[in-house]
N, C-alpha and C. Protein backbone atom coordinates (compact mmCIF):
# COMPACT_ATOMS: atom_id res chain seq x y z
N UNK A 1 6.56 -15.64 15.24
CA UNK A 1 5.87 -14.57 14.53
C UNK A 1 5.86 -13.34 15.44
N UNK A 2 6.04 -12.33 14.91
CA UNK A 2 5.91 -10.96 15.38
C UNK A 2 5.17 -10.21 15.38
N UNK A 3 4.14 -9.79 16.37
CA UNK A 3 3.12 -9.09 15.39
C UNK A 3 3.62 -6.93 15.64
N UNK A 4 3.55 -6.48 14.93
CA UNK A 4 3.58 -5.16 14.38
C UNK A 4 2.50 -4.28 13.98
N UNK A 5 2.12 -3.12 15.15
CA UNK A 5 1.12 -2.86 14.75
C UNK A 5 1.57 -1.68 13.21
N UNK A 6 0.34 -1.52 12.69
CA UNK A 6 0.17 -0.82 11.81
C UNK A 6 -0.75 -0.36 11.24
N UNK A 7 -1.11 0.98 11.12
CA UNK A 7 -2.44 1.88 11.00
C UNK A 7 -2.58 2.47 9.66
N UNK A 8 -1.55 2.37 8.65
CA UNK A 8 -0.80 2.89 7.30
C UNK A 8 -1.67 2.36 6.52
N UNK A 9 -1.92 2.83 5.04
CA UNK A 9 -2.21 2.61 3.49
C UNK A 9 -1.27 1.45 3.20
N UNK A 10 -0.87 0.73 3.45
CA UNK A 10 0.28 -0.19 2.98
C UNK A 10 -0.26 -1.31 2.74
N UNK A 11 0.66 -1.93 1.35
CA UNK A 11 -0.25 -3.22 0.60
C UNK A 11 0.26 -3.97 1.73
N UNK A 12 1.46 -4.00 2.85
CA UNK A 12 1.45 -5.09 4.09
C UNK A 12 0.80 -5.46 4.75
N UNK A 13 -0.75 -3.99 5.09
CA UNK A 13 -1.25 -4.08 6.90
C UNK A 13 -2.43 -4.93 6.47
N UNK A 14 -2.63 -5.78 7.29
CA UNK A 14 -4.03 -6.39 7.35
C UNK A 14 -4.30 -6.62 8.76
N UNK A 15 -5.54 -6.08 8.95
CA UNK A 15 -6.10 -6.10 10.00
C UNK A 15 -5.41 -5.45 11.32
N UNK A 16 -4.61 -4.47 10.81
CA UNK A 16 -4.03 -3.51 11.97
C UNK A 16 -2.51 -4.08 12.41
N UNK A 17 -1.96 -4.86 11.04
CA UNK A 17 -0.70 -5.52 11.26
C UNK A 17 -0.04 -5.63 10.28
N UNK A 18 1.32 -5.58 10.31
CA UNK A 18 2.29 -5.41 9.30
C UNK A 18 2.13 -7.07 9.25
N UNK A 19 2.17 -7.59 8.16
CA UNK A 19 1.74 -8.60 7.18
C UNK A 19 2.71 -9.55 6.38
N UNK A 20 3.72 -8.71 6.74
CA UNK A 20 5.61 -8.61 5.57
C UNK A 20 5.82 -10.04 6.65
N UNK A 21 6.05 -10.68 5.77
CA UNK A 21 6.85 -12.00 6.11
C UNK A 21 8.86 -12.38 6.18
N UNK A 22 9.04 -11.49 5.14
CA UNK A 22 10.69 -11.46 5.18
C UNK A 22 10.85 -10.39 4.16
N UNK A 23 12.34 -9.64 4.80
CA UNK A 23 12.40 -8.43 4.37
C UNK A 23 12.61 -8.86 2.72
N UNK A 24 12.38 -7.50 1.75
CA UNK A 24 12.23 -7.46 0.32
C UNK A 24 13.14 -6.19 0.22
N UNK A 25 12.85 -5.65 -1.17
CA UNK A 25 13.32 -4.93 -1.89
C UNK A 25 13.02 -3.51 -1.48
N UNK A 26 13.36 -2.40 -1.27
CA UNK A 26 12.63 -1.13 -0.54
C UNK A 26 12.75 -0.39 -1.90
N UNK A 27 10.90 -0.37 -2.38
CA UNK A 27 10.95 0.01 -3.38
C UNK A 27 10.67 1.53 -3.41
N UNK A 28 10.45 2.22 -2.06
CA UNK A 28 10.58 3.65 -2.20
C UNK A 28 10.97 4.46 -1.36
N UNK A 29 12.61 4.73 -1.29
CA UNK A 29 13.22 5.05 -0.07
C UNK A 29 12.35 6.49 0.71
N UNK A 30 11.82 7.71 -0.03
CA UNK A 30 11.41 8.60 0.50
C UNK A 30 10.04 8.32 0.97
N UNK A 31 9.06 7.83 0.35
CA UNK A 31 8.17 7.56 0.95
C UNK A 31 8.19 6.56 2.40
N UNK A 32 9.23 6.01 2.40
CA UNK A 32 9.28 4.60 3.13
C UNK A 32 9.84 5.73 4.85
N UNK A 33 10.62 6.32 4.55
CA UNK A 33 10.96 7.52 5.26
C UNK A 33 10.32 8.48 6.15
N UNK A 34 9.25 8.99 5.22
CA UNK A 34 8.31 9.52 5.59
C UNK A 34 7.16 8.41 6.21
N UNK A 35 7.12 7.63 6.00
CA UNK A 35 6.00 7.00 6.89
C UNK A 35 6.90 5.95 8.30
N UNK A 36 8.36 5.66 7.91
CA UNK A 36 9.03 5.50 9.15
C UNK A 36 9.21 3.82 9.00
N UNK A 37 8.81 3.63 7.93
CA UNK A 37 8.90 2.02 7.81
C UNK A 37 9.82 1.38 6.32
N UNK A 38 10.94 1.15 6.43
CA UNK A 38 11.69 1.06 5.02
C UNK A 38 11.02 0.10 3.94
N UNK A 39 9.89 -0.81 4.65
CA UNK A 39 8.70 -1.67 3.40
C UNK A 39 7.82 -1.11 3.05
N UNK A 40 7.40 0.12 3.59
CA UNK A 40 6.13 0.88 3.31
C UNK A 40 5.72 0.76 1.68
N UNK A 41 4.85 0.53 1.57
CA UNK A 41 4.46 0.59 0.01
C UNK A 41 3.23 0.94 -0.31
N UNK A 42 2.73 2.15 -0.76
CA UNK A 42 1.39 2.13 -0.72
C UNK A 42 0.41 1.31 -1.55
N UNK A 43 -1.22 1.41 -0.79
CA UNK A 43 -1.87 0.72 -2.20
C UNK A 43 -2.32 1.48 -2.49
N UNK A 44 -2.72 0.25 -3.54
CA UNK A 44 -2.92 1.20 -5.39
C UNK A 44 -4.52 2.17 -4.86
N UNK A 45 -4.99 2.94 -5.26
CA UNK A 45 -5.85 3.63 -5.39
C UNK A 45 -7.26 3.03 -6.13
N UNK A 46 -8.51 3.20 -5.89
CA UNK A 46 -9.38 3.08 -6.94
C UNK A 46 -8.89 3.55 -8.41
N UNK A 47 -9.60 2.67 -9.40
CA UNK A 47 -9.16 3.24 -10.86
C UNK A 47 -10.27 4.24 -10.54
N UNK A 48 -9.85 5.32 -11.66
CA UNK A 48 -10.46 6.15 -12.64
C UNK A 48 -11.74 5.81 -13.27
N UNK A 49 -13.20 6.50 -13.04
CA UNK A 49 -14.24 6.05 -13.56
C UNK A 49 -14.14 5.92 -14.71
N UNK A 50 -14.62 5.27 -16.06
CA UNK A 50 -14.79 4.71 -16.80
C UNK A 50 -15.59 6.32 -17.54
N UNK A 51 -14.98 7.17 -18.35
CA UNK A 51 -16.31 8.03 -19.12
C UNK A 51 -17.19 7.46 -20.05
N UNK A 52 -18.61 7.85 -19.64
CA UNK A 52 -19.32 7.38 -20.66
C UNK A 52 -19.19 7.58 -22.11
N UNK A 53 -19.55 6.39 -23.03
CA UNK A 53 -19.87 6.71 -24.66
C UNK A 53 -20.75 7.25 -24.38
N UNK A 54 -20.23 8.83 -25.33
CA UNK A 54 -21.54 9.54 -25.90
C UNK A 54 -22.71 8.79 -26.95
N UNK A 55 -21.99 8.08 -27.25
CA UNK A 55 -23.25 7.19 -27.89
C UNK A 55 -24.47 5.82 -27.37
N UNK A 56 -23.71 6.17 -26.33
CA UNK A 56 -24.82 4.82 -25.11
C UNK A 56 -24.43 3.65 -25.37
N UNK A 57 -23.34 3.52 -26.23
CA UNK A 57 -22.82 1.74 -26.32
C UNK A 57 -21.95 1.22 -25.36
């Protein structure tokens, strides 16, 4: 095992480590580029709050 540090948004890092077990698919060459890592993948974001019914239901 290798460990790799990593400080990135990436669904790989856990706990300050690249996480990737065997290389995959590089699903986003420019982003992957820009962050310097060809697995980079970001995670997903919080959803979108929920707007309230104007009707309280």
């Amino acid at each position: 095992m290798i460990l790799i540090p990593c400080g990135e948004q990436c669904v790989h890092q856990k706990d300050g480590y690249c996480s990737l077990e065997k290389p995959t698919s590089v699903t986003d060459p420019a982003a992957a580029a820009a962050k310097g890592c060809l697995y980079f993948t970001p995670q997903p974001g919080p959803s979108p709050a929920q707007p309230k019914d104007p009707d309280g239901l």
